[in-house]
Protein backbone atom coordinates (compact mmCIF):
# COMPACT_ATOMS: atom_id res chain seq x y z
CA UNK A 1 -34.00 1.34 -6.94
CA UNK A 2 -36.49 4.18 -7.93
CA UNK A 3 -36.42 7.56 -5.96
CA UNK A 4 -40.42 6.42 -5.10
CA UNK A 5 -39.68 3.26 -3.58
CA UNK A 6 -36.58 4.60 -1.64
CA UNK A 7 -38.52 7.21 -0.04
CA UNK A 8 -41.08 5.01 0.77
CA UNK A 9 -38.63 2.60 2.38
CA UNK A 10 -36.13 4.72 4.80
CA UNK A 11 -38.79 5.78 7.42
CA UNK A 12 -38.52 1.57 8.14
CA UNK A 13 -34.94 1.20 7.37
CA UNK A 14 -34.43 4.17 10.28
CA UNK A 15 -36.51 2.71 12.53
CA UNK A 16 -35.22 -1.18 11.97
CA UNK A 17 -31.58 0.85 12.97
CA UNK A 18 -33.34 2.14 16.10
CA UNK A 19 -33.28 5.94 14.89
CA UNK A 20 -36.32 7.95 14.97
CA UNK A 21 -35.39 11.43 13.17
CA UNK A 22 -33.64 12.00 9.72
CA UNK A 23 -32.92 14.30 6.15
CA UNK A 24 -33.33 13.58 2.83
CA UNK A 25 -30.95 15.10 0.49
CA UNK A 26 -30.70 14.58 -3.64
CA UNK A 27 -26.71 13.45 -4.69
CA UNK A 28 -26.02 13.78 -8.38
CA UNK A 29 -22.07 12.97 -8.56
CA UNK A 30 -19.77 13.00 -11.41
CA UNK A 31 -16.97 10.11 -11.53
CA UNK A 32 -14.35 11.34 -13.84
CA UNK A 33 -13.21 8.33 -16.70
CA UNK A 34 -11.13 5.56 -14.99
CA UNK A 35 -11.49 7.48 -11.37
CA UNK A 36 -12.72 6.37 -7.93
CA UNK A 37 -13.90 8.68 -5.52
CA UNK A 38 -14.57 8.21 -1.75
CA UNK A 39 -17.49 9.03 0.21
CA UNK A 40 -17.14 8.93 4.39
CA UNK A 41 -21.12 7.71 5.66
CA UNK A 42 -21.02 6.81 9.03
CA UNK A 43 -24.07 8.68 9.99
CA UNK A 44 -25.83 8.55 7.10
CA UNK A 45 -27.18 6.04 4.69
CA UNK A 46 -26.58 6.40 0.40
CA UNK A 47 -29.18 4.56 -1.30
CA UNK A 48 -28.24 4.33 -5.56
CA UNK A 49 -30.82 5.71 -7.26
CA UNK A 50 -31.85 3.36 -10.43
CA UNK A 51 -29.21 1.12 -12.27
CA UNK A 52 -26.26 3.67 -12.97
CA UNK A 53 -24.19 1.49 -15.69
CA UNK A 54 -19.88 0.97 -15.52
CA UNK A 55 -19.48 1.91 -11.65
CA UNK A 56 -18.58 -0.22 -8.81
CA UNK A 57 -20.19 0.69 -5.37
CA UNK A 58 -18.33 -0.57 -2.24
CA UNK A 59 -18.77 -0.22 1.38
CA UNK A 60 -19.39 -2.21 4.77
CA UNK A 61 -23.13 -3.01 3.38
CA UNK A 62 -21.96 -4.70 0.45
CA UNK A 63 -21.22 -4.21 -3.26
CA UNK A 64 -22.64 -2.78 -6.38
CA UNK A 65 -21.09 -4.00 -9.37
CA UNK A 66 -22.74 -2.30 -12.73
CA UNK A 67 -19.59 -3.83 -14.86
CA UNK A 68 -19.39 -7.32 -16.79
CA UNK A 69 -18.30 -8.72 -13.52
CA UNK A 70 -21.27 -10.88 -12.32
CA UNK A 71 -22.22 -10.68 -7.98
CA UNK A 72 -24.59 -12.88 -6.56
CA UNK A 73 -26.64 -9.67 -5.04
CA UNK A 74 -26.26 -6.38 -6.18
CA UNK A 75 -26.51 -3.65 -3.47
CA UNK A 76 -28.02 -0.63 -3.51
CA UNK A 77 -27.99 0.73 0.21
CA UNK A 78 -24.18 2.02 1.46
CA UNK A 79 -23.10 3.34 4.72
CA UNK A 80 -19.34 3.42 6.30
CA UNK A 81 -16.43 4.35 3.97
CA UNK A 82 -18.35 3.94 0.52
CA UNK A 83 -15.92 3.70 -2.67
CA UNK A 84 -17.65 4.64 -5.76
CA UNK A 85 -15.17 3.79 -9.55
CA UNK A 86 -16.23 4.54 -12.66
CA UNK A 87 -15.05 1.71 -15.07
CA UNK A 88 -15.63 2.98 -18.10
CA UNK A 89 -13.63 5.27 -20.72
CA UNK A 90 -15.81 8.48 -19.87
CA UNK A 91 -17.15 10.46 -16.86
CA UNK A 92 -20.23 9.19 -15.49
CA UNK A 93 -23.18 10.27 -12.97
CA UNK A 94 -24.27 8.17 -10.22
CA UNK A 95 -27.22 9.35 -7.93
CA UNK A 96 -28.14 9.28 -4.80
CA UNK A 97 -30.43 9.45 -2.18
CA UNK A 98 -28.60 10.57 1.10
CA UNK A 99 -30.14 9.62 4.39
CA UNK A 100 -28.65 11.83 7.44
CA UNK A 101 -29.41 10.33 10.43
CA UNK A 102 -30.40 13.04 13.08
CA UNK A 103 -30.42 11.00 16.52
């Protein structure tokens, strides 16, 4: 997803969830080669910015799967326990935009 069309989409996305107020904050996160990392979301939503290549994206929304592993959907909204792993042989960035929910 582009950073245009994300910001254009959470006011709706908070609303549809029955929240009124919220933040916007920028994540730029390094996966070291071969790692995972962990982020805890339960009041927030992460929404991948663009198509970040050789990382898997899990979490109770779904999964994003950027490897040679084919999914039916690829998702790029996360909340709950999110696991991000970086499949390939070197450290890679994956973006974000963070929604904190306020209410």
């Amino acid at each position: 997803m582009t950073e245009q069309l994300i910001i254009q989409y959470v006011p709706e996305r908070i609303r549809q969830l029955g929240f009124t107020d919220y933040h916007l904050r920028y994540r730029d996160l390094m996966i070291g080669k071969q790692s995972s990392m962990t982020v805890t979301a339960w009041n927030e939503l992460y929404f991948i910015v663009d198509d970040p290549s050789d990382v898997i994206v899990e979490s109770d929304y779904g999964i994003y799967d950027s490897t040679e592993n084919l999914v039916e959907e690829n998702m790029h909204q996360h909340r709950g326990e999110i696991v991000i792993r970086n499949k390939s042989s070197r450290s890679k960035r994956i973006k974000f935009v963070q929604v904190i929910i306020v209410n």
